[in-house]
PDB file of N, CA and C in Angstrom:
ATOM      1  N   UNK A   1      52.287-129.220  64.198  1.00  0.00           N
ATOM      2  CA  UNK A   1      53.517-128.817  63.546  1.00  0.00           C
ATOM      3  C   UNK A   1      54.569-129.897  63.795  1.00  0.00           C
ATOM      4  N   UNK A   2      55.283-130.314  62.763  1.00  0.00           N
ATOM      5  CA  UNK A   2      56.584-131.171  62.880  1.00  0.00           C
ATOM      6  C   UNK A   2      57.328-130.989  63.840  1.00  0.00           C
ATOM      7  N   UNK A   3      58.327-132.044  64.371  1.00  0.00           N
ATOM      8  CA  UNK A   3      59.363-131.682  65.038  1.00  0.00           C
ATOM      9  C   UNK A   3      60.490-131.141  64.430  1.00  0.00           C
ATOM     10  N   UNK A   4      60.430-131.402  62.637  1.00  0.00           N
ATOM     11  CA  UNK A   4      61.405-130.688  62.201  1.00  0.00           C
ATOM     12  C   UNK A   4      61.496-128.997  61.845  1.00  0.00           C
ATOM     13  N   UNK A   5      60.126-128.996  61.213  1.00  0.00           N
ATOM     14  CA  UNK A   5      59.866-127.336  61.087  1.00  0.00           C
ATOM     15  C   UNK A   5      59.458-126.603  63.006  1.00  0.00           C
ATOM     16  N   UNK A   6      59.679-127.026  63.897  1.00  0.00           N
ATOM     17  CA  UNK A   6      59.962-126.548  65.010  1.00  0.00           C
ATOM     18  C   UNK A   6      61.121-125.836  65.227  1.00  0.00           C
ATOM     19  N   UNK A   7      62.060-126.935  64.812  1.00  0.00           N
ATOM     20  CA  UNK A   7      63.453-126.751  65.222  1.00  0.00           C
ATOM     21  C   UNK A   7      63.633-125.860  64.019  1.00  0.00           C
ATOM     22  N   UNK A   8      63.548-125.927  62.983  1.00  0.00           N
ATOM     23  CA  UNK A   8      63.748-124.819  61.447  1.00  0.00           C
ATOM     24  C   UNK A   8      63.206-123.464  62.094  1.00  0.00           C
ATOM     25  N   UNK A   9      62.671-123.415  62.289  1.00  0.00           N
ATOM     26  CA  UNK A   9      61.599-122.322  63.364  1.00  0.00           C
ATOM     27  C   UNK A   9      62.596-121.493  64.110  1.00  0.00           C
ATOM     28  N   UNK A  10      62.891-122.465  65.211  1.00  0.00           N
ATOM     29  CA  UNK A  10      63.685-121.984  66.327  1.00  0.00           C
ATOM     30  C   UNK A  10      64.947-121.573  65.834  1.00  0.00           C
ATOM     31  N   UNK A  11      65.644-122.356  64.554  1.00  0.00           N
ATOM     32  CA  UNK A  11      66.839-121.516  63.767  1.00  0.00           C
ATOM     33  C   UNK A  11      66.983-120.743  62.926  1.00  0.00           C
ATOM     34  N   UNK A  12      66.183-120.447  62.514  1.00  0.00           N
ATOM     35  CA  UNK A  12      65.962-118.742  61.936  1.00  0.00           C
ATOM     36  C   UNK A  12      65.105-118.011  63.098  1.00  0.00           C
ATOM     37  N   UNK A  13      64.415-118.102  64.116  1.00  0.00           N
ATOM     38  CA  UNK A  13      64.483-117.047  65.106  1.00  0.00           C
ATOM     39  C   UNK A  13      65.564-116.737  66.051  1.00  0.00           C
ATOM     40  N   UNK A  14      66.018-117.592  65.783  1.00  0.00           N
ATOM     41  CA  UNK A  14      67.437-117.784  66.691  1.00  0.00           C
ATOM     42  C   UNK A  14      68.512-116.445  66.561  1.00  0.00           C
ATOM     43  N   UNK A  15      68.352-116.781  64.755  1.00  0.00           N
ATOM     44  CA  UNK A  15      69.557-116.123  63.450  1.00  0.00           C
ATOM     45  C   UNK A  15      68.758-114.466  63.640  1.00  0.00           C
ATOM     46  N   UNK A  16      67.320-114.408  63.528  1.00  0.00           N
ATOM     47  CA  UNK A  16      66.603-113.609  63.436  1.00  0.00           C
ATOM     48  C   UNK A  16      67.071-112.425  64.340  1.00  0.00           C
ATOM     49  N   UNK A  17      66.678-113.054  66.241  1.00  0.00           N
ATOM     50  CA  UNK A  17      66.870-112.178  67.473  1.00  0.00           C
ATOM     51  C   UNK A  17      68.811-111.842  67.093  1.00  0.00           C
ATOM     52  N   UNK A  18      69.359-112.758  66.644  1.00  0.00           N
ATOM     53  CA  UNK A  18      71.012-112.112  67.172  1.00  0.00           C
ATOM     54  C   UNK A  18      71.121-110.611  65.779  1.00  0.00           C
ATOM     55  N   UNK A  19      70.422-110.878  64.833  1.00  0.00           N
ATOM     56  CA  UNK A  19      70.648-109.519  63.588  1.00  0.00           C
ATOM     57  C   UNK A  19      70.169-108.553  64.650  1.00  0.00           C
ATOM     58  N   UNK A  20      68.928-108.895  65.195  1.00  0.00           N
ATOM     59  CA  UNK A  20      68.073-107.794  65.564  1.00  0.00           C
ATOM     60  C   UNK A  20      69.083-107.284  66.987  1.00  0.00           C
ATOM     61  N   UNK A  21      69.923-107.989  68.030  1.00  0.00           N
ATOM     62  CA  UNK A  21      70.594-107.268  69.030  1.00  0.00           C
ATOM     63  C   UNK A  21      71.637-106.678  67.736  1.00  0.00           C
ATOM     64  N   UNK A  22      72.272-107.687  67.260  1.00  0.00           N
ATOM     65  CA  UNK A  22      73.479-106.870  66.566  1.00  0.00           C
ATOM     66  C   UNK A  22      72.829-105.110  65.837  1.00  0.00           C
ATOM     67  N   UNK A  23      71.835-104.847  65.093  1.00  0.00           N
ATOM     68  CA  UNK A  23      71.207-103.381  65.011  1.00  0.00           C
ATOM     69  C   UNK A  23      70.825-102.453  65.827  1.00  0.00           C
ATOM     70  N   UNK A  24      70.281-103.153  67.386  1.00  0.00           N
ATOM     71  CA  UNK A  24      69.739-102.286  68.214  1.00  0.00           C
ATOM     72  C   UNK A  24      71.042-101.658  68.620  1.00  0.00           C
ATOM     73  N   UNK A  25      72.163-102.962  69.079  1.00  0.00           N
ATOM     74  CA  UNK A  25      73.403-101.919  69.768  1.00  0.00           C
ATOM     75  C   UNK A  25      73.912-101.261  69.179  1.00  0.00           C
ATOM     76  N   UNK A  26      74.031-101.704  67.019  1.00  0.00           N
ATOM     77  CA  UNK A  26      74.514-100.331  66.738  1.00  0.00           C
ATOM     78  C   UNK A  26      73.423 -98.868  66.763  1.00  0.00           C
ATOM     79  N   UNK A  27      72.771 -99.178  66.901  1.00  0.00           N
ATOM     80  CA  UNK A  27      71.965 -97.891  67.317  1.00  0.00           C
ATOM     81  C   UNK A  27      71.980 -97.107  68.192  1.00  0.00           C
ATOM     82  N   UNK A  28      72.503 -98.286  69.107  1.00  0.00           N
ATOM     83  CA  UNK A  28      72.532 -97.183  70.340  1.00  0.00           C
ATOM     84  C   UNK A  28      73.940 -97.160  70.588  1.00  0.00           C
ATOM     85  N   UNK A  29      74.740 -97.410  69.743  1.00  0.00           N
ATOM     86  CA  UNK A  29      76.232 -97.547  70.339  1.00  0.00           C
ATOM     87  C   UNK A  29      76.504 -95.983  69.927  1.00  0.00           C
ATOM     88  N   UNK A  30      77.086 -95.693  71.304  1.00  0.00           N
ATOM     89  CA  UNK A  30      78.017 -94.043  71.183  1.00  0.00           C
ATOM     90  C   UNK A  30      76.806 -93.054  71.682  1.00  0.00           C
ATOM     91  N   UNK A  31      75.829 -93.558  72.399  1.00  0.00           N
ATOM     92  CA  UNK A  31      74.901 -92.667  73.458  1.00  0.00           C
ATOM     93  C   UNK A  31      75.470 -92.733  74.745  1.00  0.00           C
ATOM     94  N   UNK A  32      74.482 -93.032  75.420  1.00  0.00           N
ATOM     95  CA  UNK A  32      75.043 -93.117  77.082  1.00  0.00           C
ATOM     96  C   UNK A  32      75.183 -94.529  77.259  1.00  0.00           C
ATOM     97  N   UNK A  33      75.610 -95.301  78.117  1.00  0.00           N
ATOM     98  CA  UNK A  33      75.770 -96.160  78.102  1.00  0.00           C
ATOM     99  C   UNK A  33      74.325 -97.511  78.144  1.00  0.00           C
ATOM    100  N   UNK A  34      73.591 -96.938  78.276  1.00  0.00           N
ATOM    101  CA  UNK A  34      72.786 -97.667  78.791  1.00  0.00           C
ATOM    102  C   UNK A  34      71.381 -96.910  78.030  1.00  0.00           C
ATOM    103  N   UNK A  35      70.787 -97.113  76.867  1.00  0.00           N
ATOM    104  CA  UNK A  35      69.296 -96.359  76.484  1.00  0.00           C
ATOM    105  C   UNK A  35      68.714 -97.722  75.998  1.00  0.00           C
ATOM    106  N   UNK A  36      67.430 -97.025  75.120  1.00  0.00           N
ATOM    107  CA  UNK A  36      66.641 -98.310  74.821  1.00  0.00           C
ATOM    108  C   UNK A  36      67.389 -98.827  73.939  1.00  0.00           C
ATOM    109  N   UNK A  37      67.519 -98.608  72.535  1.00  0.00           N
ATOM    110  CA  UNK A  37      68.619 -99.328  71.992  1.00  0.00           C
ATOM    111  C   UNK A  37      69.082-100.053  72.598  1.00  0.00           C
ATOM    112  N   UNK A  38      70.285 -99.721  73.061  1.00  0.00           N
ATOM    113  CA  UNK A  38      71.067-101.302  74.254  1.00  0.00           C
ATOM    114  C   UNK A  38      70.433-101.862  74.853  1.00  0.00           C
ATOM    115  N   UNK A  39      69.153-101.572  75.127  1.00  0.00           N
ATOM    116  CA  UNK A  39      68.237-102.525  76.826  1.00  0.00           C
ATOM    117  C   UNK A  39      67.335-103.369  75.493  1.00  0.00           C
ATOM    118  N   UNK A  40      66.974-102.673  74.193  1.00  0.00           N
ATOM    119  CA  UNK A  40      66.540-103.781  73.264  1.00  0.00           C
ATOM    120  C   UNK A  40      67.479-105.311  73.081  1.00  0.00           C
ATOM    121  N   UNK A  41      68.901-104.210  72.166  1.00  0.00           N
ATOM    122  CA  UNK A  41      69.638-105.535  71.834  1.00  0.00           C
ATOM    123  C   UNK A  41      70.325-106.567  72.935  1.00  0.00           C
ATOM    124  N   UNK A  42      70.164-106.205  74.252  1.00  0.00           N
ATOM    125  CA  UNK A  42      70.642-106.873  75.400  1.00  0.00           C
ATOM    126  C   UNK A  42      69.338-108.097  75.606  1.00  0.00           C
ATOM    127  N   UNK A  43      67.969-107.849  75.279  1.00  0.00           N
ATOM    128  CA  UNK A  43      66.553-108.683  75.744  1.00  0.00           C
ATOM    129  C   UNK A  43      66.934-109.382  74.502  1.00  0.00           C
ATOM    130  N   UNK A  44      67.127-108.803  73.438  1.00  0.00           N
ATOM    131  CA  UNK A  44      67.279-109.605  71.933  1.00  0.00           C
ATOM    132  C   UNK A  44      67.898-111.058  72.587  1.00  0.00           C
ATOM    133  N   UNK A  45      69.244-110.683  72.565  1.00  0.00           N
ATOM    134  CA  UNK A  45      70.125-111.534  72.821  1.00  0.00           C
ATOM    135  C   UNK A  45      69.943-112.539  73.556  1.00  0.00           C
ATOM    136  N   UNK A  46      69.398-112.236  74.968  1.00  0.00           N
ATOM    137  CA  UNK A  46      68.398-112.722  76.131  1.00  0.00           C
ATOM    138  C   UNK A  46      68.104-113.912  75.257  1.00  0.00           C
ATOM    139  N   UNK A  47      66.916-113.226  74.887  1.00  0.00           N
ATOM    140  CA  UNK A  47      66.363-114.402  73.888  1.00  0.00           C
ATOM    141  C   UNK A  47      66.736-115.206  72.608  1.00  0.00           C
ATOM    142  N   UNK A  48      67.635-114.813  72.057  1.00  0.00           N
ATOM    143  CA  UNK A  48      68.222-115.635  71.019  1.00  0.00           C
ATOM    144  C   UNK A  48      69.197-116.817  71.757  1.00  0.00           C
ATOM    145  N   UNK A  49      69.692-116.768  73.543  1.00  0.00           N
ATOM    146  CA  UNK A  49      70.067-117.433  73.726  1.00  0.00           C
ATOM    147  C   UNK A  49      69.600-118.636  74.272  1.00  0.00           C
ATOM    148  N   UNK A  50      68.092-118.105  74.502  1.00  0.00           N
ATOM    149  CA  UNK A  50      67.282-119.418  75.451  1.00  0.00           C
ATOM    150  C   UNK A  50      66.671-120.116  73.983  1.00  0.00           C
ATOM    151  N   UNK A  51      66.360-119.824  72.699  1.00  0.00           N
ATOM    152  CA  UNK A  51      66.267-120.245  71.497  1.00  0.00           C
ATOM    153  C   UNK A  51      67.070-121.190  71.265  1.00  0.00           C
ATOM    154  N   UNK A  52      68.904-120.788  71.647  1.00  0.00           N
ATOM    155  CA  UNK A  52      69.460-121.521  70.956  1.00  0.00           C
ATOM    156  C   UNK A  52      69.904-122.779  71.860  1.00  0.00           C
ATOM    157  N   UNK A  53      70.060-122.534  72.637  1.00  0.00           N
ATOM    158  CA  UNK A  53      70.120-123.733  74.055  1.00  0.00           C
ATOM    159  C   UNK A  53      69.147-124.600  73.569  1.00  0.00           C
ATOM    160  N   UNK A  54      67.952-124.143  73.148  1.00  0.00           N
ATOM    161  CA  UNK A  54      66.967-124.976  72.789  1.00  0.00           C
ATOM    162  C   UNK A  54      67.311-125.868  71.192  1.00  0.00           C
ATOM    163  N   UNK A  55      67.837-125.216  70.311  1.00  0.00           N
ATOM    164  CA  UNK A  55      68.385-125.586  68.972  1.00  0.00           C
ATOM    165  C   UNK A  55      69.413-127.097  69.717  1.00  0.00           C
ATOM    166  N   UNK A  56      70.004-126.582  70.435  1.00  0.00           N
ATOM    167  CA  UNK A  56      71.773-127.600  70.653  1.00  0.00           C
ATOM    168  C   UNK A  56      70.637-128.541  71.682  1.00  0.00           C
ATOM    169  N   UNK A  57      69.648-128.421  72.054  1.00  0.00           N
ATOM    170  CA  UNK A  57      69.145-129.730  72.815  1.00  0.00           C
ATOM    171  C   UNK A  57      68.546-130.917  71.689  1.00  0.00           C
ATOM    172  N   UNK A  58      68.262-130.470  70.919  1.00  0.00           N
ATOM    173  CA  UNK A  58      68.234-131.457  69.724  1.00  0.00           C
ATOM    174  C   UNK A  58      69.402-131.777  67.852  1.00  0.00           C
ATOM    175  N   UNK A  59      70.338-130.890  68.305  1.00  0.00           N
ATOM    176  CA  UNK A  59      71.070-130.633  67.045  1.00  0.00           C
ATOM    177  C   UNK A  59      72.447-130.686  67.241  1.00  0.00           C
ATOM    178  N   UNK A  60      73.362-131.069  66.342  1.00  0.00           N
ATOM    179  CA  UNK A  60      75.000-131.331  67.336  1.00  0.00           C
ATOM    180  C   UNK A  60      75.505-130.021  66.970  1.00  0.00           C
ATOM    181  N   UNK A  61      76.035-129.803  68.087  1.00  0.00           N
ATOM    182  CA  UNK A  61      76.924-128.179  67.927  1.00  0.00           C
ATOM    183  C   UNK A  61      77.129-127.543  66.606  1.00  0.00           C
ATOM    184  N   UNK A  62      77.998-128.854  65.854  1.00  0.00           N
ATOM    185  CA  UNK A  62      79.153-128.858  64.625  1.00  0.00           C
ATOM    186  C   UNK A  62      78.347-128.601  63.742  1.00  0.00           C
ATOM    187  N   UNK A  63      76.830-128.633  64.053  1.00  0.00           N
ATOM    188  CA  UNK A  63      76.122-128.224  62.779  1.00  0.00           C
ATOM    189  C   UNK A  63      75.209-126.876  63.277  1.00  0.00           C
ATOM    190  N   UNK A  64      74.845-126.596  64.887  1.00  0.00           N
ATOM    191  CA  UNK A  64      73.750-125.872  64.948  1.00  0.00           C
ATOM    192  C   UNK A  64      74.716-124.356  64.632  1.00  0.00           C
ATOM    193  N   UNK A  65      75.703-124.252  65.053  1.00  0.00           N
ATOM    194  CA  UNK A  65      77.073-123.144  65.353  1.00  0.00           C
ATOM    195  C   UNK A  65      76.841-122.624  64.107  1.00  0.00           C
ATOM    196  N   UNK A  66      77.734-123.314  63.565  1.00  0.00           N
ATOM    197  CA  UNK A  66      77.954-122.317  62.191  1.00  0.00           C
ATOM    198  C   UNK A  66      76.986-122.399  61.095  1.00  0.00           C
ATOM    199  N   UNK A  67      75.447-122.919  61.578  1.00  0.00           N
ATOM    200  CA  UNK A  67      74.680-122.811  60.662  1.00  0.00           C
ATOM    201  C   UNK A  67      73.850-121.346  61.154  1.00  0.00           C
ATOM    202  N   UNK A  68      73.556-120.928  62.311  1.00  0.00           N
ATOM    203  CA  UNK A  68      72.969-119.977  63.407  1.00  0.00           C
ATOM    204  C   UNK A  68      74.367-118.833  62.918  1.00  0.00           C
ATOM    205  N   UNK A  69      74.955-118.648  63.075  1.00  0.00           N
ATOM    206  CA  UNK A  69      75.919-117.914  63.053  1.00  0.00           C
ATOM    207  C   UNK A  69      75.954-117.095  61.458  1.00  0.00           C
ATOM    208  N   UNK A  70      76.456-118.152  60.888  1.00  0.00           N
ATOM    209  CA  UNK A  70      76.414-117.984  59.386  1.00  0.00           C
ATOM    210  C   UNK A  70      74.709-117.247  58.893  1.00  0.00           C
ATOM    211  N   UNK A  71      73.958-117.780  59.598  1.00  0.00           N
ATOM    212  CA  UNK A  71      72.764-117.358  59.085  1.00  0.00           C
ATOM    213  C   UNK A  71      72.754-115.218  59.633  1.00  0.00           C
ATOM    214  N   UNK A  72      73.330-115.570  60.724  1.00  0.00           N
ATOM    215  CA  UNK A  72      72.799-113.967  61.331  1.00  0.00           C
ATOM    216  C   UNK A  72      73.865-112.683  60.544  1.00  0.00           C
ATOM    217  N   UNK A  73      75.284-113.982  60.021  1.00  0.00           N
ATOM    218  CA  UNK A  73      76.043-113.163  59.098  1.00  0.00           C
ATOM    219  C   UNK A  73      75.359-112.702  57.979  1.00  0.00           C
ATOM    220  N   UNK A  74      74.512-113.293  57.316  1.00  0.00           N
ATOM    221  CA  UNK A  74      74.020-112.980  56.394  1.00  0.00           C
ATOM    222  C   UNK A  74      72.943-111.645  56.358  1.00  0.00           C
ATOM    223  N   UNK A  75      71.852-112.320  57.557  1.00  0.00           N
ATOM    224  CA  UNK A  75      71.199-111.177  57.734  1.00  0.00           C
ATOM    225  C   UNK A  75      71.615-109.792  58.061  1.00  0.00           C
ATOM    226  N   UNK A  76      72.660-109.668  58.866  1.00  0.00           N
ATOM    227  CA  UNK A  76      73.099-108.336  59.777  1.00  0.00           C
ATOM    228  C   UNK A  76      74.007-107.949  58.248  1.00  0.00           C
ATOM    229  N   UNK A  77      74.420-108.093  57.646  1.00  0.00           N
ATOM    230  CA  UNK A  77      74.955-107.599  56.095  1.00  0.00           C
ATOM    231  C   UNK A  77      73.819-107.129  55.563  1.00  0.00           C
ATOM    232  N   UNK A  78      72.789-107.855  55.371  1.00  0.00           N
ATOM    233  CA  UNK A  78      71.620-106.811  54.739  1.00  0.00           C
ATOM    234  C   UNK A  78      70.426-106.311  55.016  1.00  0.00           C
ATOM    235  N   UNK A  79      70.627-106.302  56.795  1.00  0.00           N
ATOM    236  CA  UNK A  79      70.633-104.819  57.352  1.00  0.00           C
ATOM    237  C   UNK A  79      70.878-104.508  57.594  1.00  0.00           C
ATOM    238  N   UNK A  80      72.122-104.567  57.824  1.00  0.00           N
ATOM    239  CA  UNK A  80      73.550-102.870  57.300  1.00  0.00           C
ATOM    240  C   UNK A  80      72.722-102.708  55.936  1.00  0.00           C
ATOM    241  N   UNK A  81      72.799-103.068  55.287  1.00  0.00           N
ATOM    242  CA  UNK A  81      73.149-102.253  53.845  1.00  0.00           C
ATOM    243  C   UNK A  81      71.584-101.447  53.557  1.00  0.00           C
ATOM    244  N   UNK A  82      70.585-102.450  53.626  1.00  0.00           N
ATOM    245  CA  UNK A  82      68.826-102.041  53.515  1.00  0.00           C
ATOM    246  C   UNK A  82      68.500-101.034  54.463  1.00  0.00           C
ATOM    247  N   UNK A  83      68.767-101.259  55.754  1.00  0.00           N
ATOM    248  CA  UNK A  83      67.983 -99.820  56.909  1.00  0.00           C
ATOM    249  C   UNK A  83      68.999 -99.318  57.274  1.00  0.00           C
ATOM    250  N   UNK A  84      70.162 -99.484  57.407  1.00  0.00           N
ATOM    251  CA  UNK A  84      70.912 -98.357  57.965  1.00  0.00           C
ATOM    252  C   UNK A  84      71.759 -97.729  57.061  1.00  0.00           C
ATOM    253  N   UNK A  85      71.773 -98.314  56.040  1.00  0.00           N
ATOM    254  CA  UNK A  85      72.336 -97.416  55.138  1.00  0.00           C
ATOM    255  C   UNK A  85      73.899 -97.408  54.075  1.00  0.00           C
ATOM    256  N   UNK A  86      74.689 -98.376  55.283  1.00  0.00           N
ATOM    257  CA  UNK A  86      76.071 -99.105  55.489  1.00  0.00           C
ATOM    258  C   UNK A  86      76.131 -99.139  53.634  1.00  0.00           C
ATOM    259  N   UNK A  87      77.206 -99.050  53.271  1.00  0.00           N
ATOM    260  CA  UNK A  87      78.005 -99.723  52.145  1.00  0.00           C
ATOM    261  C   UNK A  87      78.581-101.057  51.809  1.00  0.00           C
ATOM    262  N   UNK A  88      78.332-101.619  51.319  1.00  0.00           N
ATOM    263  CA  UNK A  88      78.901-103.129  51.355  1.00  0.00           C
ATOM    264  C   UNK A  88      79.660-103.376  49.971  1.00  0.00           C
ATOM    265  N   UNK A  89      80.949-103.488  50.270  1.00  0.00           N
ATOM    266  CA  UNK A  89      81.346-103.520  48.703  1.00  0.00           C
ATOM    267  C   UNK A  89      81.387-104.972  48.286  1.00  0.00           C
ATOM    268  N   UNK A  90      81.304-104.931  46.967  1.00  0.00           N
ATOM    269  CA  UNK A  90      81.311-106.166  46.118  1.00  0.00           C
ATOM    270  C   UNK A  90      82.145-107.392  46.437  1.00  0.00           C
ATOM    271  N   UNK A  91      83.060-106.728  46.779  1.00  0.00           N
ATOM    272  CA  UNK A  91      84.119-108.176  47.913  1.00  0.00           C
ATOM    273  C   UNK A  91      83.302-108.509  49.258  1.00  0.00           C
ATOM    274  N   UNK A  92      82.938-108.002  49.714  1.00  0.00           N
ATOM    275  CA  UNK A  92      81.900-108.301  51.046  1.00  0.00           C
ATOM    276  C   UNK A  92      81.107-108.956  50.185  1.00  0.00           C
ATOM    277  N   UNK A  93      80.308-108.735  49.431  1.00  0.00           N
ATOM    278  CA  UNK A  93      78.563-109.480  49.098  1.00  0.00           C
ATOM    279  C   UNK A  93      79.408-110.725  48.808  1.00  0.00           C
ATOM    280  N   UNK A  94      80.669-111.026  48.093  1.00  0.00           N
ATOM    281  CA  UNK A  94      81.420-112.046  47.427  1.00  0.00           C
ATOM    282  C   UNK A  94      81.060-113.121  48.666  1.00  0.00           C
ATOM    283  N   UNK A  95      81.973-112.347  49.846  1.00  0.00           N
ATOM    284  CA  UNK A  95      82.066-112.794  51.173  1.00  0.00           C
ATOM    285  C   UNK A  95      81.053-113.584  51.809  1.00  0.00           C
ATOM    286  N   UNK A  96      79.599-112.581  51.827  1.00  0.00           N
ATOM    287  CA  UNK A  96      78.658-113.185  51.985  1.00  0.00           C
ATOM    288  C   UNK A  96      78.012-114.360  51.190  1.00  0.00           C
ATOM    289  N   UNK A  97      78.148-114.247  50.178  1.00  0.00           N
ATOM    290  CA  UNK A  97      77.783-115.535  49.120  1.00  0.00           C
ATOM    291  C   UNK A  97      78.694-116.657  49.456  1.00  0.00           C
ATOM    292  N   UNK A  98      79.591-116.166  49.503  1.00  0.00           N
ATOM    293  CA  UNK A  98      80.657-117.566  49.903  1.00  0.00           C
ATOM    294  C   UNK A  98      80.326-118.093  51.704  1.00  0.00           C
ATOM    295  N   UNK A  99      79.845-117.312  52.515  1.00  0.00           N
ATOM    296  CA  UNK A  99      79.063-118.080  53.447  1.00  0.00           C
ATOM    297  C   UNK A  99      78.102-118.642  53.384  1.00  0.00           C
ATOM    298  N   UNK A 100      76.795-118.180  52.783  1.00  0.00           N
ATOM    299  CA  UNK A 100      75.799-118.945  52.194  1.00  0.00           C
ATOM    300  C   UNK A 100      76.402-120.094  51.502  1.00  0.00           C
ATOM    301  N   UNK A 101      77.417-120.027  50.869  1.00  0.00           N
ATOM    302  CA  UNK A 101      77.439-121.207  50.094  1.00  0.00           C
ATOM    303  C   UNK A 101      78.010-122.851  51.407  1.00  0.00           C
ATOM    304  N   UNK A 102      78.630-122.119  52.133  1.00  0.00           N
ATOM    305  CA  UNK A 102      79.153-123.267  53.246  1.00  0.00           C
ATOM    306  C   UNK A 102      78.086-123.338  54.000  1.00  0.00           C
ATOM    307  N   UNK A 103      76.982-122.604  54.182  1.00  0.00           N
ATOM    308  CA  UNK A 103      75.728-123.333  55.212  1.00  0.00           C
ATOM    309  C   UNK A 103      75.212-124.375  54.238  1.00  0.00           C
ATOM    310  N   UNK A 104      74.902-123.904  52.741  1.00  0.00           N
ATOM    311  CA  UNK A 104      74.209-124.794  51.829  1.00  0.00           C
ATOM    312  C   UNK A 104      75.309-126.535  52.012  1.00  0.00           C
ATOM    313  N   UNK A 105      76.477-126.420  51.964  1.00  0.00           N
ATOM    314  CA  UNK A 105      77.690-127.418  52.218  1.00  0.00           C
ATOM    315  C   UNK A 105      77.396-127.967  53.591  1.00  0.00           C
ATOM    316  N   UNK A 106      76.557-127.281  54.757  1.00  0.00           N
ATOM    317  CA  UNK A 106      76.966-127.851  56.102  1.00  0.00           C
ATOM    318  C   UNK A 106      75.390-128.573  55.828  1.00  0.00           C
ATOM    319  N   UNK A 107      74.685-128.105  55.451  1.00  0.00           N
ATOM    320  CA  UNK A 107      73.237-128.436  55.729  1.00  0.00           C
ATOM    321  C   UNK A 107      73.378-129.901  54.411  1.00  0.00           C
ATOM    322  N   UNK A 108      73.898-130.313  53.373  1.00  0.00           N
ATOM    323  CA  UNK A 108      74.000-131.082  52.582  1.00  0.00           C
ATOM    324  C   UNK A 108      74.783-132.395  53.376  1.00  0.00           C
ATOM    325  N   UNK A 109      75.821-131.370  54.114  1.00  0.00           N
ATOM    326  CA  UNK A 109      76.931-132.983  54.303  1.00  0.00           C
ATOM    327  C   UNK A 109      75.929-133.625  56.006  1.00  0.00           C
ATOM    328  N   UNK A 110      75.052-132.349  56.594  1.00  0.00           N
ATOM    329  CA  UNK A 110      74.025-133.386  57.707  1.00  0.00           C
ATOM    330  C   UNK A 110      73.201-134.175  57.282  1.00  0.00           C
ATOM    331  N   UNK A 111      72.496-133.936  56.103  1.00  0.00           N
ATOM    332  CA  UNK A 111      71.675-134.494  55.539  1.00  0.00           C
ATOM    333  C   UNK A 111      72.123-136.292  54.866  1.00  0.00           C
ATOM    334  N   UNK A 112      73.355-136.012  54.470  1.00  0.00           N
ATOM    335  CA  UNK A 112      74.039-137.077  53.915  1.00  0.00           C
ATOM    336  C   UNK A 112      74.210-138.033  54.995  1.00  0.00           C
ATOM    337  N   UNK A 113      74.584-137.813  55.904  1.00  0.00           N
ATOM    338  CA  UNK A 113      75.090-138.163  57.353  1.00  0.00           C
ATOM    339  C   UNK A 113      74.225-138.819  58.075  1.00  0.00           C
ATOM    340  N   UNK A 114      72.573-137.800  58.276  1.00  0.00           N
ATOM    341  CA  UNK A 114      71.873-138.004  59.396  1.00  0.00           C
ATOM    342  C   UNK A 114      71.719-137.708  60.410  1.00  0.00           C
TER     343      UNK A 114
END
């Protein structure tokens, strides 16, 4: 496997584990303080952070940040909306498209760059 589809790898699992804590805690948010829910999205996280330590050992911040970020925005919007049920109004999806559109902008102007 490439060193580039490694690192592509590691940034959508990255984007992947932070949707997946961001769902578990709302799942478990407003139980007791402490159930599986939270002890999921707490290991999630765990791991989306030793992922991403791993992303920024080969990638400059200014691009791994708000490309990881932006990506988990996207996902955790549509699952809110697909499994849990959430409403997303048409100014949100706007919202979301207009982030997608600045990763497509961040990932163009690295490429240009190098």
């Amino acid at each position: 496997m490439s060193q580039g589809l490694i690192l592509l790898v590691t940034v959508l699992f990255t984007a992947g584990l932070n949707t997946l804590a961001q769902t578990l805690l709302k799942l478990g948010a407003g139980k007791d303080l402490f159930n599986i829910n939270v002890a999921g999205g707490l290991v999630a996280y765990g791991l989306s952070t030793i992922l991403y330590i791993t992303a920024l050992s080969k990638l400059e911040l200014s691009f791994a940040y708000p490309t990881i970020i932006g990506m988990t925005l996207i996902a955790t919007v549509a699952v809110s909306t697909f499994f849990l049920g959430e409403i997303v109004s048409p100014l949100q999806w706007l919202g979301t498209l207009a982030i997608m559109g600045g990763i497509v902008l961040i990932y163009l102007a690295k490429m240009s760059h190098g």
